[in-house]
C-alpha atoms as a PDB file:
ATOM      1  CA  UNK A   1     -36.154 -38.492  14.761  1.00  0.00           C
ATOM      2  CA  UNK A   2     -39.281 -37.129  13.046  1.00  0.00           C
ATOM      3  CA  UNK A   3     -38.870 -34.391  10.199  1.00  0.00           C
ATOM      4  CA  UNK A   4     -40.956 -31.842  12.337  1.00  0.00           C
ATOM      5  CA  UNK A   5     -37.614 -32.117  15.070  1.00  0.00           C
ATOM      6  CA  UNK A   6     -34.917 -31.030  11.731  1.00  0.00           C
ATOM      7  CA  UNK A   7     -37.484 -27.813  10.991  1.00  0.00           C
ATOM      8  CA  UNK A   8     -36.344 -24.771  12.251  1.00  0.00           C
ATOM      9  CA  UNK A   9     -38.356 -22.330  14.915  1.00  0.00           C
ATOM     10  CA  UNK A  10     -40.209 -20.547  12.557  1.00  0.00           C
ATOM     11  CA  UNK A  11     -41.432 -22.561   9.345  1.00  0.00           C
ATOM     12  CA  UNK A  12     -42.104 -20.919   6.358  1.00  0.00           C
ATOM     13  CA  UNK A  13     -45.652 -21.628   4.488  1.00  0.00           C
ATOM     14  CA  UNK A  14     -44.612 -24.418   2.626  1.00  0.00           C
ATOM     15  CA  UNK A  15     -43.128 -26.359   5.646  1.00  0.00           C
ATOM     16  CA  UNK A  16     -46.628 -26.037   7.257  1.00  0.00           C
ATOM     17  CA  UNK A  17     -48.531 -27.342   4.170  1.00  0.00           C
ATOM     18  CA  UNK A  18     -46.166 -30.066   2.954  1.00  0.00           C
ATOM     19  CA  UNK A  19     -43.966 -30.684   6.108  1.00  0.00           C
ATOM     20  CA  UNK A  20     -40.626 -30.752   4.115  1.00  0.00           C
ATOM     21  CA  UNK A  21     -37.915 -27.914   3.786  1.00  0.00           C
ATOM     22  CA  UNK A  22     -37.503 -26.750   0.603  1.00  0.00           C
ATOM     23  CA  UNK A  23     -34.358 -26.019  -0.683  1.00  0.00           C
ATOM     24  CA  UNK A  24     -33.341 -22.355  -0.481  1.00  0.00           C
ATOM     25  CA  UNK A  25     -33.306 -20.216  -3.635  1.00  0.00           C
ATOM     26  CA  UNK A  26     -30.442 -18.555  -5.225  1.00  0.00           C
ATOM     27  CA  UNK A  27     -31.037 -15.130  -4.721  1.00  0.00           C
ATOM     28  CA  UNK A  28     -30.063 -13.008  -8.282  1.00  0.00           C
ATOM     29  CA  UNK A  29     -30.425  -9.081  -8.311  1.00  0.00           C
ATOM     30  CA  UNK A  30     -33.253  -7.801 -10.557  1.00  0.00           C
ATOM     31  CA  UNK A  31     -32.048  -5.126 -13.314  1.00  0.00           C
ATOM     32  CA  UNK A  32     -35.237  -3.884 -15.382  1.00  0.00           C
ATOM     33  CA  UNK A  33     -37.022  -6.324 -14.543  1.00  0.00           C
ATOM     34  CA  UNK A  34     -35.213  -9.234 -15.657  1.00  0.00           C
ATOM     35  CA  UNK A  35     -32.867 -11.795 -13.427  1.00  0.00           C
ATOM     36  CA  UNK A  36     -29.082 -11.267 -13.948  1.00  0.00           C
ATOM     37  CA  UNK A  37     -26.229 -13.660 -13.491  1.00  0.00           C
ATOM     38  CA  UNK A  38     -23.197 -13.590 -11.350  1.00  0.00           C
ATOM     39  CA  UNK A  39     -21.150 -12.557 -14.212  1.00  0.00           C
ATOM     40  CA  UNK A  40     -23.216  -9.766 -14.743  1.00  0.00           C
ATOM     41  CA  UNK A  41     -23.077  -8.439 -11.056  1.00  0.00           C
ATOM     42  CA  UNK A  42     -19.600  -8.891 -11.313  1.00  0.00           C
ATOM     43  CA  UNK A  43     -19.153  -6.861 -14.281  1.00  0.00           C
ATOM     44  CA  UNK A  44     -21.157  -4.531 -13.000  1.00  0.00           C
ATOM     45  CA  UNK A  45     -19.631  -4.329  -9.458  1.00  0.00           C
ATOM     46  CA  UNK A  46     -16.289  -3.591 -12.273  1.00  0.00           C
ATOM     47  CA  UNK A  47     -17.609  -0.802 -13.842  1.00  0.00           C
ATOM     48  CA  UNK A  48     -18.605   0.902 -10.839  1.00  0.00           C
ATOM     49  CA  UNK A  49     -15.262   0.563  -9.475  1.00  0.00           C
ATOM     50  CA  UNK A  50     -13.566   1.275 -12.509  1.00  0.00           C
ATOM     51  CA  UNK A  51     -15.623   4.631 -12.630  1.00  0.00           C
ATOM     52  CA  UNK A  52     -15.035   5.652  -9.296  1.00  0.00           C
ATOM     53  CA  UNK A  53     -11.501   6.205  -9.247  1.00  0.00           C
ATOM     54  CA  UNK A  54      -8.544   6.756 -11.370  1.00  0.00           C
ATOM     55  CA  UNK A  55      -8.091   3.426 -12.656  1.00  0.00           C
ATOM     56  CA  UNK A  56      -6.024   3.468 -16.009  1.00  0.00           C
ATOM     57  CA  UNK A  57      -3.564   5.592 -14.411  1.00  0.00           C
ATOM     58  CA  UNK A  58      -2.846   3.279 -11.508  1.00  0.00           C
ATOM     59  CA  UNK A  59      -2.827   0.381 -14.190  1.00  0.00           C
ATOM     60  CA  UNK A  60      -0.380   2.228 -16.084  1.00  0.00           C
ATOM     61  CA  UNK A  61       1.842   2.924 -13.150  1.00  0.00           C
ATOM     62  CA  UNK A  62       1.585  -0.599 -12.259  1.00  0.00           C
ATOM     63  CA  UNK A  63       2.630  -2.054 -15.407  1.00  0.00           C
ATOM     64  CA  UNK A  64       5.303   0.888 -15.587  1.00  0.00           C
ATOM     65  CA  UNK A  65       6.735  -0.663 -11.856  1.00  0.00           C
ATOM     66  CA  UNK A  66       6.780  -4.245 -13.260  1.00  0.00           C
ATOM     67  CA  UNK A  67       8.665  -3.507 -16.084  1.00  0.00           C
ATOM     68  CA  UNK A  68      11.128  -1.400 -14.250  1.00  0.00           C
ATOM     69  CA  UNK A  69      11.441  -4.411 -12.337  1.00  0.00           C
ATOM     70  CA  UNK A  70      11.753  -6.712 -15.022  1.00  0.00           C
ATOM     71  CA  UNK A  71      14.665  -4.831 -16.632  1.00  0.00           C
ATOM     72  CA  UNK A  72      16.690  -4.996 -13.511  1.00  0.00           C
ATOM     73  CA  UNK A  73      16.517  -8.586 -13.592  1.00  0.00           C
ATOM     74  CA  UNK A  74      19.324  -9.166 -10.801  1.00  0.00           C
ATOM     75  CA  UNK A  75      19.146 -12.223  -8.556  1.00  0.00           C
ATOM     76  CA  UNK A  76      17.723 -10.866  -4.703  1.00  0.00           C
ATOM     77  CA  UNK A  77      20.707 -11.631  -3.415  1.00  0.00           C
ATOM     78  CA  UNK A  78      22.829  -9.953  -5.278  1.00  0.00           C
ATOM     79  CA  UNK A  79      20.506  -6.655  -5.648  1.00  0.00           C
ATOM     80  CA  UNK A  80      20.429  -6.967  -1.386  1.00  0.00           C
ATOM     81  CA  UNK A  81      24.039  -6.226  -1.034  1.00  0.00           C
ATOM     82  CA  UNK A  82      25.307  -4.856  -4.361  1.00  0.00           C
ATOM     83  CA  UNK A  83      24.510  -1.059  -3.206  1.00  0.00           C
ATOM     84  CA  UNK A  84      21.947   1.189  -4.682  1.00  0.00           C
ATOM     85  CA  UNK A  85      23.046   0.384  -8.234  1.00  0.00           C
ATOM     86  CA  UNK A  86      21.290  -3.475  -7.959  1.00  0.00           C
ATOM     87  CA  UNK A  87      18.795  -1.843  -5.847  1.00  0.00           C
ATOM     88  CA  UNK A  88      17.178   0.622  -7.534  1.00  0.00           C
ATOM     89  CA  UNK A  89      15.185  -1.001 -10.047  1.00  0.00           C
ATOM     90  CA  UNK A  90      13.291  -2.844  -7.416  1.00  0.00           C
ATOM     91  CA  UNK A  91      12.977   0.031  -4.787  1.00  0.00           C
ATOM     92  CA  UNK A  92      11.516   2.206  -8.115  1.00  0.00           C
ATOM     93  CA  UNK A  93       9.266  -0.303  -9.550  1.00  0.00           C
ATOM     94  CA  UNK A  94       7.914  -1.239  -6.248  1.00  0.00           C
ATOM     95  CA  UNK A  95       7.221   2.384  -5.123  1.00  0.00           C
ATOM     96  CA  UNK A  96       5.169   2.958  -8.691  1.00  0.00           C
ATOM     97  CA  UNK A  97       3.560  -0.767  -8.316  1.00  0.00           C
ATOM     98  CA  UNK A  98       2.354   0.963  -4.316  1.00  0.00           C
ATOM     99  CA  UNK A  99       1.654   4.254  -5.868  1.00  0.00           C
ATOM    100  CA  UNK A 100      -0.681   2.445  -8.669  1.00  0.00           C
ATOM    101  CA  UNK A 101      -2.661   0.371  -5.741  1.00  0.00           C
ATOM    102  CA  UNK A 102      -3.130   3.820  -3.863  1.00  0.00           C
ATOM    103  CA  UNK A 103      -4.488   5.585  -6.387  1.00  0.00           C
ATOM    104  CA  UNK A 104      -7.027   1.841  -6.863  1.00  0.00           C
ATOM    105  CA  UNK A 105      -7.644   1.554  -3.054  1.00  0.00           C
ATOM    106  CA  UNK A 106      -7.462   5.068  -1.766  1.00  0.00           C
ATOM    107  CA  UNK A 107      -8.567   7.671  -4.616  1.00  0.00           C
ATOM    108  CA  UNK A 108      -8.795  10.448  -2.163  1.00  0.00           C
ATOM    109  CA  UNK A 109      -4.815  10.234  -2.049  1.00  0.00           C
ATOM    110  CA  UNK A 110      -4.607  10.507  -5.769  1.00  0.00           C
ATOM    111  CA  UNK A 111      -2.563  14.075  -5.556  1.00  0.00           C
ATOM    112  CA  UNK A 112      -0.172  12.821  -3.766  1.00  0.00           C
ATOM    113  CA  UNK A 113      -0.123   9.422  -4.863  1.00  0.00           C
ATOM    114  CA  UNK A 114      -0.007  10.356  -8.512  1.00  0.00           C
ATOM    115  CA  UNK A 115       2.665  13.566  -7.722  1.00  0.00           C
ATOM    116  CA  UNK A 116       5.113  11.314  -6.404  1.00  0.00           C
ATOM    117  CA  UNK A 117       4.559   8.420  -8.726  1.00  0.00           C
ATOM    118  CA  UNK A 118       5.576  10.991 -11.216  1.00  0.00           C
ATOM    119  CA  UNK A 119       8.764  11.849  -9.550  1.00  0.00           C
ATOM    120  CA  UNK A 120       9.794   8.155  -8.742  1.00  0.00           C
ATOM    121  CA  UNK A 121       9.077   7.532 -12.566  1.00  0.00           C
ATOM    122  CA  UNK A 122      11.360  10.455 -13.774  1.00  0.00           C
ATOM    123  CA  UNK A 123      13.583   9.261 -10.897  1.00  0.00           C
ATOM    124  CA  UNK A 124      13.655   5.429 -12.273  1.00  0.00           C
ATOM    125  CA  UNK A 125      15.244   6.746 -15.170  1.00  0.00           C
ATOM    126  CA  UNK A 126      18.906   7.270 -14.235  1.00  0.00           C
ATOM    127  CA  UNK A 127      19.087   4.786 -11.727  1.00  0.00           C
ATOM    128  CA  UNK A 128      17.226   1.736 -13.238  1.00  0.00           C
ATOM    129  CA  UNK A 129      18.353   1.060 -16.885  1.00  0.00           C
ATOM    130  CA  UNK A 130      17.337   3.801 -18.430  1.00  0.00           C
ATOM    131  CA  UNK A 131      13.585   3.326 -16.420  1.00  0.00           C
ATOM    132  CA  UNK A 132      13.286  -0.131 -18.033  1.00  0.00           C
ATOM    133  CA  UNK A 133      14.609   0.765 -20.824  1.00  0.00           C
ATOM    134  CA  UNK A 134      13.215   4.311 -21.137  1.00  0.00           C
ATOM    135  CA  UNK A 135       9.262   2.741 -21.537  1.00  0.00           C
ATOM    136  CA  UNK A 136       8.872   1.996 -18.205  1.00  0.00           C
ATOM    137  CA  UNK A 137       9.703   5.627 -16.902  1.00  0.00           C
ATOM    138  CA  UNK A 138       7.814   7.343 -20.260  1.00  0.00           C
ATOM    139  CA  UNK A 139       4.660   4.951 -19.148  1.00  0.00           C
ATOM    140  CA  UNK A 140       4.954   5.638 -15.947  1.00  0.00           C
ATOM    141  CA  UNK A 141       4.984   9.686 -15.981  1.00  0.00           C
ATOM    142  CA  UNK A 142       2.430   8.850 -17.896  1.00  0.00           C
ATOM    143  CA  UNK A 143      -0.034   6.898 -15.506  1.00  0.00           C
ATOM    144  CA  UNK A 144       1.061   9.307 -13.106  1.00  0.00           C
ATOM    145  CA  UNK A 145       0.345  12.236 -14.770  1.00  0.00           C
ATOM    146  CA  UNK A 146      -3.786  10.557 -15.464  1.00  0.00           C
ATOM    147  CA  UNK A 147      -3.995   9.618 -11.677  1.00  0.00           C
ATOM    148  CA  UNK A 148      -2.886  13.435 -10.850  1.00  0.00           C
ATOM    149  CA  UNK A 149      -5.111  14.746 -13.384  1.00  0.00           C
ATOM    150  CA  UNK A 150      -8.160  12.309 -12.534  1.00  0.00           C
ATOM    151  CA  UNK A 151     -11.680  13.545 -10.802  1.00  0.00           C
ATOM    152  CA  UNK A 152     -14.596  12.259  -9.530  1.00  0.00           C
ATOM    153  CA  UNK A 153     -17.554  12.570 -12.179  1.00  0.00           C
ATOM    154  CA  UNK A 154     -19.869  15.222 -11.699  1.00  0.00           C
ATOM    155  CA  UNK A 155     -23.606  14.915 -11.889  1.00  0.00           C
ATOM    156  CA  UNK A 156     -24.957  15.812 -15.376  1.00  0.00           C
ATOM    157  CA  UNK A 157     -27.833  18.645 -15.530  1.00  0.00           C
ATOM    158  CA  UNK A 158     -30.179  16.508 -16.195  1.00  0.00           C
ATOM    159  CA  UNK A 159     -29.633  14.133 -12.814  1.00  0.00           C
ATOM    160  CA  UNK A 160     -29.142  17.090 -10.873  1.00  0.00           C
ATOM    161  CA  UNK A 161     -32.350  17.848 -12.423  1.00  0.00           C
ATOM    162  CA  UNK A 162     -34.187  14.718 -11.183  1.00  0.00           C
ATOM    163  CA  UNK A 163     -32.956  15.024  -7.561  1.00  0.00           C
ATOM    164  CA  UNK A 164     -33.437  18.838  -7.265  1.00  0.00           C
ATOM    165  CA  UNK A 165     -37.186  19.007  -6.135  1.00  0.00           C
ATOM    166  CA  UNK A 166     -39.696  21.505  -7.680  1.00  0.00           C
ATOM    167  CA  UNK A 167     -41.856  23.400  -5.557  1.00  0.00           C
END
């Protein structure tokens, strides 16, 4: 087999002048006119996210559910058919570890999510230990009361300023 047979249908410019492929280039976004990394991207990809949605309240309600969890630190088994009393902890963490991931995932749901995040919190706290030992129900009102609270950012003056156009 000849090299002109591995070539694909269309060659690029180079393939016509040299005959060989050339390897293909890593394609990086341009940011002011200089080449960024991956990590870059990736923090920036995090920052957008981060911005658009109520994210330190659903972390808070998240780590609020794990700890509520942690404190009822019963074997599965045992929490499966002791009754609610076993139960609890892991029905209440769990809801606020959802309720966290909703407010992430979904922020138009973060009224809801973050209303009854705060009652499951408030609720954790006489059926779970004290709500993990009263910080996991005081963190979680908490996270649930900044995903309730949380809206999307509103265009300053000045970039409504730029988009509006003058006649």
């Amino acid at each position: 087999m000849s090299e002109a047979s591995h070539m694909t249908q269309h060659p690029t410019i180079t393939q016509e002048r040299t005959g060989r492929r050339r390897a293909p280039r890593r394609v990086e976004r341009r940011h002011g006119g200089r080449a960024i990394g991956p990590l870059a991207v990736l923090r920036q990809w995090f920052r957008a996210f981060r911005r658009t949605r109520p994210f330190w309240g659903g972390l808070w309600t998240i780590v609020a559910g794990a700890e509520i969890i942690k404190a009822m630190s019963f074997q599965i088994g045992l929490a499966l058919t002791g009754g609610w009393s076993y139960s609890a902890g892991y029905v209440m963490g769990g809801a606020l570890i959802l309720f966290g991931l909703v407010a992430w995932f979904a922020p138009h749901y973060r009224g809801l999510a973050g209303i009854l995040a705060f009652l499951i919190a408030l609720g954790a706290f006489p059926t779970a230990n004290l709500g993990g030992y009263l910080f996991g129900s005081v963190v979680g009102v908490v996270g649930a009361s900044m995903i309730w609270s949380w809206g999307p950012k509103r265009p300053s003056k000045r970039q409504l300023a730029k988009t509006t156009p003058t006649d």
